[in-house]
N, C-alpha and C. Protein backbone atom coordinates (compact mmCIF):
# COMPACT_ATOMS: atom_id res chain seq x y z
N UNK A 1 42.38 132.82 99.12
CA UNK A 1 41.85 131.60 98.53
C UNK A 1 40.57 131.94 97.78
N UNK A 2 40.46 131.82 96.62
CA UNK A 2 39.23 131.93 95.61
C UNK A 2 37.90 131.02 96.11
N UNK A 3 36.84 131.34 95.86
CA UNK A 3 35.99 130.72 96.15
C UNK A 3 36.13 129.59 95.12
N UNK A 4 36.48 129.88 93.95
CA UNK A 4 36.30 128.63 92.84
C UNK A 4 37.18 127.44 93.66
N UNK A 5 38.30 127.89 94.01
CA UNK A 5 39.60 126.49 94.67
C UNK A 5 38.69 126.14 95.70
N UNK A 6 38.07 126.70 96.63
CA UNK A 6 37.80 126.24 97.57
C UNK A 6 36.41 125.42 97.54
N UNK A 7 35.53 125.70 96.27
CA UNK A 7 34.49 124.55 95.84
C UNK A 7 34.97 123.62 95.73
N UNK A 8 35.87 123.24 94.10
CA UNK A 8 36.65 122.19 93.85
C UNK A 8 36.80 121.31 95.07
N UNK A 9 37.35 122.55 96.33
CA UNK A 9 38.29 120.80 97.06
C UNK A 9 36.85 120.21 97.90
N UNK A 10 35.82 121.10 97.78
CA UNK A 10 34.71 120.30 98.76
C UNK A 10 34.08 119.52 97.82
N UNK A 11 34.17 119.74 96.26
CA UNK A 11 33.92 118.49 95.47
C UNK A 11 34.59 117.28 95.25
N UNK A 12 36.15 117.77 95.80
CA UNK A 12 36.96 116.38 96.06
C UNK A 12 36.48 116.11 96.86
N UNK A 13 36.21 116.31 98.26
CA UNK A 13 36.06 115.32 99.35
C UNK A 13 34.95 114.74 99.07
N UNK A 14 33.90 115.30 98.50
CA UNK A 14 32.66 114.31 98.32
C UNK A 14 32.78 113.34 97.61
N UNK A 15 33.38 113.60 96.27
CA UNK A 15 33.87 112.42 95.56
C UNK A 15 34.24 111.49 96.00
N UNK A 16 35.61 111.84 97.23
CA UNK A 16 36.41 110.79 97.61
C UNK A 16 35.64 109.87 98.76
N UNK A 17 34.59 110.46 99.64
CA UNK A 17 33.39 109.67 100.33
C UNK A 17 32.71 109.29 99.32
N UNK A 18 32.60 109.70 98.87
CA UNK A 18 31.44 108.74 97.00
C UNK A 18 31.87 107.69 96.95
N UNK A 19 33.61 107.31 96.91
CA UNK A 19 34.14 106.23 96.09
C UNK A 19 34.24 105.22 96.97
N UNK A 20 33.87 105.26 98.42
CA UNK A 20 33.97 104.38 99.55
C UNK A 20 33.07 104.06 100.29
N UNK A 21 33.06 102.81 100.82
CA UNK A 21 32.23 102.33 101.99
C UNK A 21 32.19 102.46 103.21
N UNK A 22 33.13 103.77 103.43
CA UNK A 22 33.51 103.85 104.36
C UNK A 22 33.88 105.09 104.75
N UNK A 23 33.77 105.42 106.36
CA UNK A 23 34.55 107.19 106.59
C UNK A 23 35.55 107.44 106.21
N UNK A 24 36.34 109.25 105.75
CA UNK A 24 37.12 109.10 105.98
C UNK A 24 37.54 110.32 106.91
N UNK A 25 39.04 110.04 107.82
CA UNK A 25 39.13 111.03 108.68
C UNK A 25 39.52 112.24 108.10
N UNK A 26 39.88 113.61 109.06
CA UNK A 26 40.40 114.31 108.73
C UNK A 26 42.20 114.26 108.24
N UNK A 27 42.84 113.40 109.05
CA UNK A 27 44.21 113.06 108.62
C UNK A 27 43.95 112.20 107.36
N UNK A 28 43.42 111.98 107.20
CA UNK A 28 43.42 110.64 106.26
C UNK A 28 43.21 111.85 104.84
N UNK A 29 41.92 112.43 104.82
CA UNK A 29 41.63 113.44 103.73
C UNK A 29 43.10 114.49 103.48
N UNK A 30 43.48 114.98 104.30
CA UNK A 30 44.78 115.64 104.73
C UNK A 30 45.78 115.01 104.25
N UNK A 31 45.97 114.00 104.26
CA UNK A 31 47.17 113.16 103.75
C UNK A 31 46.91 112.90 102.00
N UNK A 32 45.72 112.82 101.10
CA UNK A 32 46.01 113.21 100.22
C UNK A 32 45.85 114.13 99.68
N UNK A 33 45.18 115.62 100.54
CA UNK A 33 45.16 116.67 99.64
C UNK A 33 46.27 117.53 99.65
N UNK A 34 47.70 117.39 101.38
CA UNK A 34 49.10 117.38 101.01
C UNK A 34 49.70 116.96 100.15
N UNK A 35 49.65 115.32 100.47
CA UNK A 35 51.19 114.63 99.25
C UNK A 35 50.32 115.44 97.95
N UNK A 36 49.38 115.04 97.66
CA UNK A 36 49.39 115.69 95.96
C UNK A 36 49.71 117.14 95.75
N UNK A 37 49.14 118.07 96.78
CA UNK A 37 49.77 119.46 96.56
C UNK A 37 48.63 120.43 96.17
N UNK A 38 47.33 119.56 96.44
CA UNK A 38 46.70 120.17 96.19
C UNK A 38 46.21 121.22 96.55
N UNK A 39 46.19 121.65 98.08
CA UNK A 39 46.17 122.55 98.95
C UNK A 39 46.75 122.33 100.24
N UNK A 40 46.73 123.29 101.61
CA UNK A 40 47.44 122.75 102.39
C UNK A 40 46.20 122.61 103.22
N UNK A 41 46.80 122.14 104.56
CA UNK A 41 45.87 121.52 105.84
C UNK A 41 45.07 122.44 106.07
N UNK A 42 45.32 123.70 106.20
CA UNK A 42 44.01 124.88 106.42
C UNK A 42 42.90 124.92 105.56
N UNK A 43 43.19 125.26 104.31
CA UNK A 43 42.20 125.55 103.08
C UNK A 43 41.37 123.90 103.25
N UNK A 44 42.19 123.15 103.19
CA UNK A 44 41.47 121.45 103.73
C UNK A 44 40.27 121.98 104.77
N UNK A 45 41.15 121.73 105.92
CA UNK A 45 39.94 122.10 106.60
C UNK A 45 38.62 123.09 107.09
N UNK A 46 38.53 124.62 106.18
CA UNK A 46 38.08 125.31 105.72
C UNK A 46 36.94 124.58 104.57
N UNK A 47 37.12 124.04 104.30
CA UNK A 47 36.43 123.15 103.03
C UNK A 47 35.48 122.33 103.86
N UNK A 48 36.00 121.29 104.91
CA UNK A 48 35.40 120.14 105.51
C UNK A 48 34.53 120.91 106.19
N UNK A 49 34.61 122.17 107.02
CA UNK A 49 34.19 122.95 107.88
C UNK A 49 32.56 123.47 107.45
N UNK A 50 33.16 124.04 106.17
CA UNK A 50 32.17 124.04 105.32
C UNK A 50 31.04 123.32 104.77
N UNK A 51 31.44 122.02 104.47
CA UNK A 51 30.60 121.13 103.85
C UNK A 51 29.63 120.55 105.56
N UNK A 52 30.25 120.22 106.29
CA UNK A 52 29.66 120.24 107.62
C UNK A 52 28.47 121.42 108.05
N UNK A 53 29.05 122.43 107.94
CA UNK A 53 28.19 123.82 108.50
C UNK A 53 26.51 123.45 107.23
N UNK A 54 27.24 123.09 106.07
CA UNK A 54 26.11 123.07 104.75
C UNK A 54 24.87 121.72 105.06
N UNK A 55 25.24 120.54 105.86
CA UNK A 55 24.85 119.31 105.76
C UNK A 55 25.45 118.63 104.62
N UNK A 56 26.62 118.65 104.29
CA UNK A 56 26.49 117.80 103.00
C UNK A 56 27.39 116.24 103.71
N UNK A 57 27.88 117.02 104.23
CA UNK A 57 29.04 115.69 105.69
C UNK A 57 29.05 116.00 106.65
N UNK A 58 28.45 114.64 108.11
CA UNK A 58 28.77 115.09 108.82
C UNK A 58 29.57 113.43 109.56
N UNK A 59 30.11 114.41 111.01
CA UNK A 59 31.52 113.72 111.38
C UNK A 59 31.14 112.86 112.69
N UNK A 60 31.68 111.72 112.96
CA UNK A 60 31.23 111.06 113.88
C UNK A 60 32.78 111.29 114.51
N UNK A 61 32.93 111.64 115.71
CA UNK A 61 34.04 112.11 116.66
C UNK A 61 33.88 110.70 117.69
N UNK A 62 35.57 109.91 117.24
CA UNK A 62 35.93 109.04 118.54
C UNK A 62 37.43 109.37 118.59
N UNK A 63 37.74 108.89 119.90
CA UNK A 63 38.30 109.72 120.92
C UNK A 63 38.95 110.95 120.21
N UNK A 64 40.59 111.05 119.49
CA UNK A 64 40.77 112.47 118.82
C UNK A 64 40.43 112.56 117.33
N UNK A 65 39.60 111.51 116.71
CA UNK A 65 39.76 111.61 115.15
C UNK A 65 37.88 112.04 114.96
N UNK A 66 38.07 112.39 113.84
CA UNK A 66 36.38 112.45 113.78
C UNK A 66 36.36 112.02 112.34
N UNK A 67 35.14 111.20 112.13
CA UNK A 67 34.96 110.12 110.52
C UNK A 67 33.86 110.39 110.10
N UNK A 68 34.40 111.18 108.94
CA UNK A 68 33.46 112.12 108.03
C UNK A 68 32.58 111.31 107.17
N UNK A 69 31.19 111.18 106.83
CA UNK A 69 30.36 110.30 106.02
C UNK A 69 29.49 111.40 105.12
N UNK A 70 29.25 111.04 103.65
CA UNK A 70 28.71 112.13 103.36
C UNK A 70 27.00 111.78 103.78
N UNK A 71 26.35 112.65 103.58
CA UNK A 71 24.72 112.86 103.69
C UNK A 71 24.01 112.64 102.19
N UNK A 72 22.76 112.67 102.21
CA UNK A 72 21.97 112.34 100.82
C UNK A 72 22.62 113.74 100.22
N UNK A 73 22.28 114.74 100.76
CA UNK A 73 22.35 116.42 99.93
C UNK A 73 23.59 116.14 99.86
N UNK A 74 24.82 115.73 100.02
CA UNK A 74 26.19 116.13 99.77
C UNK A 74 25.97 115.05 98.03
N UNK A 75 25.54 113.78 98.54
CA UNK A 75 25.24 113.00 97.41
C UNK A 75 24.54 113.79 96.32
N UNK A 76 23.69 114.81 96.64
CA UNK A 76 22.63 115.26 94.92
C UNK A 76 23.62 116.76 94.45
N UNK A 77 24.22 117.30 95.87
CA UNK A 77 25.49 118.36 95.19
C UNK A 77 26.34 117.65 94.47
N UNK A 78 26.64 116.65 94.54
CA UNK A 78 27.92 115.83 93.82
C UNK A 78 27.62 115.48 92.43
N UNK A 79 26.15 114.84 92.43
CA UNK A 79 25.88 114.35 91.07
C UNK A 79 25.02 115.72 90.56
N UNK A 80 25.28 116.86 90.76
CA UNK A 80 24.63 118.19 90.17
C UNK A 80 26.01 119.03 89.43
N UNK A 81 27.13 118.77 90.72
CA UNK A 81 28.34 119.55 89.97
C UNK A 81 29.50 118.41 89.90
N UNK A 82 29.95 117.14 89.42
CA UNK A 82 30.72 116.19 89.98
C UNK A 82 32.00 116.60 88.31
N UNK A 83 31.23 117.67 87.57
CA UNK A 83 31.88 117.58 86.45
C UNK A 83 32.93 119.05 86.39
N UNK A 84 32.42 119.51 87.72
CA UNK A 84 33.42 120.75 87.43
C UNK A 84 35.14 119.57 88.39
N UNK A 85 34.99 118.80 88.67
CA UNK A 85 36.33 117.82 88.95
C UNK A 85 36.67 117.20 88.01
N UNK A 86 37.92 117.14 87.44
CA UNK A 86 38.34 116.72 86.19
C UNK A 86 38.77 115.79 86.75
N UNK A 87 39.25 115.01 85.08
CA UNK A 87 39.05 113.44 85.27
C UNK A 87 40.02 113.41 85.70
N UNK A 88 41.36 114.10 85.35
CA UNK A 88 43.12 114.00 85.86
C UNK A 88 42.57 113.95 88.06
N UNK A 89 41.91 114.67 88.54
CA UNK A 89 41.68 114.56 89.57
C UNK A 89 41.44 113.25 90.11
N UNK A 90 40.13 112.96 89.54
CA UNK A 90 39.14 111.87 89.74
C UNK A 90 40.49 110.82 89.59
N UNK A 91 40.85 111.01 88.86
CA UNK A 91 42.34 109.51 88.67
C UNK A 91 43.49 109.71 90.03
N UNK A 92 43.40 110.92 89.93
CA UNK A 92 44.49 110.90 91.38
C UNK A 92 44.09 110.21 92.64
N UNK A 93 42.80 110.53 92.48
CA UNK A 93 41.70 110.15 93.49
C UNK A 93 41.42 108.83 94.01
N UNK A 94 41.16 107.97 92.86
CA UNK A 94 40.95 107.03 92.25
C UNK A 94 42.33 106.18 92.87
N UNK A 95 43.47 106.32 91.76
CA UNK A 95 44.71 105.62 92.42
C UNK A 95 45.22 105.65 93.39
N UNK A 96 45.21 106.55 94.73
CA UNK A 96 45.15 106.70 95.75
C UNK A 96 44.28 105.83 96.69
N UNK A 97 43.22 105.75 96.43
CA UNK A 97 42.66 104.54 97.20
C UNK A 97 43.23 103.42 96.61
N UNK A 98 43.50 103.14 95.64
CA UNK A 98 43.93 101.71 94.74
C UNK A 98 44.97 101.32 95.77
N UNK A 99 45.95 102.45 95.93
CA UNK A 99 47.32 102.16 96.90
C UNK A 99 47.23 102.13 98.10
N UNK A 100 45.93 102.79 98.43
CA UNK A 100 45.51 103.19 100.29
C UNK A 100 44.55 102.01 100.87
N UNK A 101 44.03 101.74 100.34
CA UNK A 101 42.14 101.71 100.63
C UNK A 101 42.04 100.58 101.82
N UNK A 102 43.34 99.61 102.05
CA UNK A 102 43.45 99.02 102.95
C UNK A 102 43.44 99.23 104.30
N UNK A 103 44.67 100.33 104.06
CA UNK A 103 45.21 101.12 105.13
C UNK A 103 43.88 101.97 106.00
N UNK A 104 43.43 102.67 104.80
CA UNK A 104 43.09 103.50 105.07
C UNK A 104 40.93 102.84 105.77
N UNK A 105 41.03 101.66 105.27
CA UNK A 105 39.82 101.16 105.54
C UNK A 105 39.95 100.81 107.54
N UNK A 106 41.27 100.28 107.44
CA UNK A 106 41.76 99.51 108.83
C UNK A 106 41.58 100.54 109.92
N UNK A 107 41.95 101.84 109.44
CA UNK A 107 42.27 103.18 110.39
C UNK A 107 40.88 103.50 111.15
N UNK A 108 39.64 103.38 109.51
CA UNK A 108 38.56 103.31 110.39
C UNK A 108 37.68 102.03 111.01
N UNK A 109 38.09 101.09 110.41
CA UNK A 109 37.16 99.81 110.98
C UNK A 109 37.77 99.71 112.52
N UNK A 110 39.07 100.32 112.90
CA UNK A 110 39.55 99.56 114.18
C UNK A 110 39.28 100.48 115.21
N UNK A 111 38.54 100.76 116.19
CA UNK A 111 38.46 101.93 116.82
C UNK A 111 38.68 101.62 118.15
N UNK A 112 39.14 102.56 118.84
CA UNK A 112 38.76 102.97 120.54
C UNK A 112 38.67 104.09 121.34
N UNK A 113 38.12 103.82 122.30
CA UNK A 113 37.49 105.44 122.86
C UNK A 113 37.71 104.85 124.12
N UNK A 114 37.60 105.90 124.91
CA UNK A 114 37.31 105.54 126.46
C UNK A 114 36.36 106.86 127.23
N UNK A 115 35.90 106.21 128.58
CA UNK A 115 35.06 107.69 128.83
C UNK A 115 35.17 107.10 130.26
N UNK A 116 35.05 108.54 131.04
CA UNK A 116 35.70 108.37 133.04
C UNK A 116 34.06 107.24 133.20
N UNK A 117 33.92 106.98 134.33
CA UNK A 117 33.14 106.09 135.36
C UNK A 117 33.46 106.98 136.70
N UNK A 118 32.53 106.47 137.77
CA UNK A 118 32.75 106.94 138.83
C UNK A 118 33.86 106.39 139.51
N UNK A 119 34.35 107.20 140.54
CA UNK A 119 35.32 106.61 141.47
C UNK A 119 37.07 106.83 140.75
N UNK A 120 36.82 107.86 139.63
CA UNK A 120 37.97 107.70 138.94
C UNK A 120 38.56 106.64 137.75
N UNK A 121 37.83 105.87 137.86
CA UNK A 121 37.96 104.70 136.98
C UNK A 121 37.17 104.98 135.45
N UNK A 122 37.96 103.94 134.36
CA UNK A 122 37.43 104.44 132.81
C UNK A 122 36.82 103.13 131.95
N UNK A 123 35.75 103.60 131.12
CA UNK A 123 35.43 102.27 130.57
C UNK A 123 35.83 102.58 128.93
N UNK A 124 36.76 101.55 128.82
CA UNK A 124 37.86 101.84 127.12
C UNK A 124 36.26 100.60 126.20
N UNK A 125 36.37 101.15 125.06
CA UNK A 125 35.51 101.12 124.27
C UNK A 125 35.92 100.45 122.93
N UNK A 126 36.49 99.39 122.79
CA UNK A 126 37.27 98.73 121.80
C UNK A 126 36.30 97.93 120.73
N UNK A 127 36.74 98.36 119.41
CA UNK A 127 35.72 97.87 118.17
C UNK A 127 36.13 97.55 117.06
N UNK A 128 36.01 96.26 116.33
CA UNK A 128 36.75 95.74 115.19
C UNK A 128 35.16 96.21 113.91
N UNK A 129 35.33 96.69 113.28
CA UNK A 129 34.42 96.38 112.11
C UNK A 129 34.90 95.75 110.93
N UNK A 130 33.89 95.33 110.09
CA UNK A 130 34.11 94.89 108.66
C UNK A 130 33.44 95.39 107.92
N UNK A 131 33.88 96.09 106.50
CA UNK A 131 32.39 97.18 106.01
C UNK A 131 31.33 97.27 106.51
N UNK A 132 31.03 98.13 107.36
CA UNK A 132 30.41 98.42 108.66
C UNK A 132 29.88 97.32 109.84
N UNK A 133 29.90 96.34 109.68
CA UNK A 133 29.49 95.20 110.19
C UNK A 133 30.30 94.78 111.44
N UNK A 134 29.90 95.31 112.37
CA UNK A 134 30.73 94.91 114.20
C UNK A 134 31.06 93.35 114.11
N UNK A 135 32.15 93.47 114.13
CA UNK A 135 33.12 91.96 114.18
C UNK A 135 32.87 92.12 115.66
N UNK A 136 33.53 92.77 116.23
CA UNK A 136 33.74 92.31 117.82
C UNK A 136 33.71 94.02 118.85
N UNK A 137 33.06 93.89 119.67
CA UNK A 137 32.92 95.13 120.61
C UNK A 137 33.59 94.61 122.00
N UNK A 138 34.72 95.62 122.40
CA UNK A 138 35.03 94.41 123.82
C UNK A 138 35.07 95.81 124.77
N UNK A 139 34.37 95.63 125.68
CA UNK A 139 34.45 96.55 127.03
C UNK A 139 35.35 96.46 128.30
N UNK A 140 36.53 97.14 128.33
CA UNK A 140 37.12 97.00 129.66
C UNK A 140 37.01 97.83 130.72
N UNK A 141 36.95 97.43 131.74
CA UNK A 141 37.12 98.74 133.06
C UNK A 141 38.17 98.72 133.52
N UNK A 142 39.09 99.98 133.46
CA UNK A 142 40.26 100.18 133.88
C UNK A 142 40.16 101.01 135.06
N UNK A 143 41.25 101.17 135.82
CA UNK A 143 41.82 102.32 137.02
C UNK A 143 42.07 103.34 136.79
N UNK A 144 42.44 104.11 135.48
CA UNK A 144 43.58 105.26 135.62
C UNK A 144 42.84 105.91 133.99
N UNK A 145 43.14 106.89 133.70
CA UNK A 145 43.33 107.60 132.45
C UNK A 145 44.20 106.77 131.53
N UNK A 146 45.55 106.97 132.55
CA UNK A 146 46.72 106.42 131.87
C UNK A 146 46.68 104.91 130.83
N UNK A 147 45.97 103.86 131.73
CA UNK A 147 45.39 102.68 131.68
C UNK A 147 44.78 102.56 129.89
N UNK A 148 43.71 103.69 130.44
CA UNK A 148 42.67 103.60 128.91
C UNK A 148 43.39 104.39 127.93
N UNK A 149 44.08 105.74 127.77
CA UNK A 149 44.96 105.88 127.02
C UNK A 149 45.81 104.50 126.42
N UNK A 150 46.06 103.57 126.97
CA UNK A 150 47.10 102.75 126.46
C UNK A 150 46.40 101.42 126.07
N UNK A 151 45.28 101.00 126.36
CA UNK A 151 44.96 100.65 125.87
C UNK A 151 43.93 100.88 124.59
N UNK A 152 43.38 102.20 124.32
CA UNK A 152 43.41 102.21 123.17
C UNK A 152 44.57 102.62 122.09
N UNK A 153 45.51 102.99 122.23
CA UNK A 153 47.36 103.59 121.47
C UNK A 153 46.94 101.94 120.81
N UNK A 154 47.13 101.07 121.61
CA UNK A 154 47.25 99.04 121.63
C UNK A 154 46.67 98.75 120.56
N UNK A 155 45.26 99.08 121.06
CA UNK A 155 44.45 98.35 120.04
C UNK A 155 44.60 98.28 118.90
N UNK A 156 44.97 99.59 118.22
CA UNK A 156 45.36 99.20 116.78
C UNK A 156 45.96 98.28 116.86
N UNK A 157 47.46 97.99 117.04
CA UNK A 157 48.41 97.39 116.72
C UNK A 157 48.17 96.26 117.26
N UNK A 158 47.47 95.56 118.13
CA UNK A 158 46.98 94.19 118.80
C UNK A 158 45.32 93.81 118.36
N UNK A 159 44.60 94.31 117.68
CA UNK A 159 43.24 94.14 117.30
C UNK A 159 43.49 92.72 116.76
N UNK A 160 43.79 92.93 115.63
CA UNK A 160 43.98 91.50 115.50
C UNK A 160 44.37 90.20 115.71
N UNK A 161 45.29 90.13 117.02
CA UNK A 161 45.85 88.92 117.87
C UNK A 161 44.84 89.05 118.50
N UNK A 162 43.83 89.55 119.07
CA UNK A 162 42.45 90.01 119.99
C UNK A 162 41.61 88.67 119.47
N UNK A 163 41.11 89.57 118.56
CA UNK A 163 40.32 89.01 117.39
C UNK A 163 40.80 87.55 117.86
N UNK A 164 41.65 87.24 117.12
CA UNK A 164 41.86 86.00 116.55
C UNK A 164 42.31 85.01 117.95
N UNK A 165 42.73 85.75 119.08
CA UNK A 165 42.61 84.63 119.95
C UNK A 165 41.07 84.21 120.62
N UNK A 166 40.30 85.28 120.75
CA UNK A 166 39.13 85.50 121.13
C UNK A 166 37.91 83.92 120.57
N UNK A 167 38.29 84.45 119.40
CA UNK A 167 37.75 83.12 117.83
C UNK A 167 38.50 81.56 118.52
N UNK A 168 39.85 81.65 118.67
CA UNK A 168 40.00 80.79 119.09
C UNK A 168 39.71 79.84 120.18
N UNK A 169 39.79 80.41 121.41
CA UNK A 169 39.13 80.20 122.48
C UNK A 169 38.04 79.68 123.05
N UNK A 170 36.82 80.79 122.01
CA UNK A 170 35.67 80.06 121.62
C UNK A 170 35.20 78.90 120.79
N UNK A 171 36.07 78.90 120.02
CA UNK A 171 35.77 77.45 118.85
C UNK A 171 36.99 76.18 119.29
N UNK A 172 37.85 76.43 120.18
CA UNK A 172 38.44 75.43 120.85
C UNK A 172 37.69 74.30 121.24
N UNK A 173 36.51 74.35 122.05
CA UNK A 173 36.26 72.99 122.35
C UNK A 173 34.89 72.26 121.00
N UNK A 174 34.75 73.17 120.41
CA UNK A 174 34.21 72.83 118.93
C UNK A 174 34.93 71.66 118.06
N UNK A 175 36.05 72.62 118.08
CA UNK A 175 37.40 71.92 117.30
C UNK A 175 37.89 70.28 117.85
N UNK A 176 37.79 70.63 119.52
CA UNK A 176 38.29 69.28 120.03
C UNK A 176 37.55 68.41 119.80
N UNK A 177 35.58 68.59 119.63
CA UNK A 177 34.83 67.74 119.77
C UNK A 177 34.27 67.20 118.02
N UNK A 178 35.23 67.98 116.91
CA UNK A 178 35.53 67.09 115.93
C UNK A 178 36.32 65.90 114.98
């Protein structure tokens, strides 16, 4: 792998944290620097590894994903070399969030973690955001590993019936008393 390919793709990833409000993961970066072909998952992460070791991004790790944000210095490398990335890139780049940015916003606004407690028992760590802004933090104490494993797998896919019964519940006797 040339050093030149392997700048380029750490100028994509900065770019592609440039163009958002938001982290993005390693699968997530991975998923478009595969489908396009641009390199594979190694040289990817050789790159991220890199820009990390440099300060230009660093990664906030919950439970197996870690959500890469760039730093000011990744910001003044970007606007120093942002032109050795051509525009055909920058458009791939570009339309890719156009088609993703939902998806790919949801993956990180919705999170969960869990971590042991004494006695064997786990406290699961469940979090809705909205461009960065904590919608809702909910703390459970479970029994088992198994327990908090499954309830965070859930959360994605139930965050939002959460949410929205939660809202309800609370503004129920609001509602009745109009």
């Amino acid at each position: 792998m040339s050093e030149e390919s392997l700048t380029l793709y750490k100028l994509m990833i900065l770019f592609m944290l440039d163009n958002l409000d938001f982290p993005l993961t390693t699968s997530q970066l991975s998923e478009f620097f595969v489908r396009h072909k641009y390199t594979s998952y190694f040289h990817l992460q050789q790159s991220v590894n890199d820009l990390v070791d440099s300060s230009f991004i660093y990664g906030d790790t919950i439970r197996n994903s870690t959500h890469y944000h760039m730093t000011k210095r990744g910001q003044e490398a970007l606007q120093m070399f942002s032109s050795k990335v051509s525009d055909s890139i920058k458009q791939d780049i570009l339309e890719y969030f156009k088609e993703k940015k939902y998806e790919l916003r949801r993956e990180v606004d919705i999170t969960a973690d869990y971590y042991p407690l004494e006695k064997g028992e786990y406290m699961v760590n469940a979090r809705i955001k909205e461009r960065g802004a904590l919608l809702l933090e909910l703390k459970i104490n479970v029994v088992s590993r198994e327990q908090a494993v499954a309830v965070c797998d859930t959360w994605s896919k139930k965050s939002d019936l959460v949410y929205s019964q939660v809202m309800d519940t609370l503004l129920l006797e609001q509602n009745e008393k109009s």
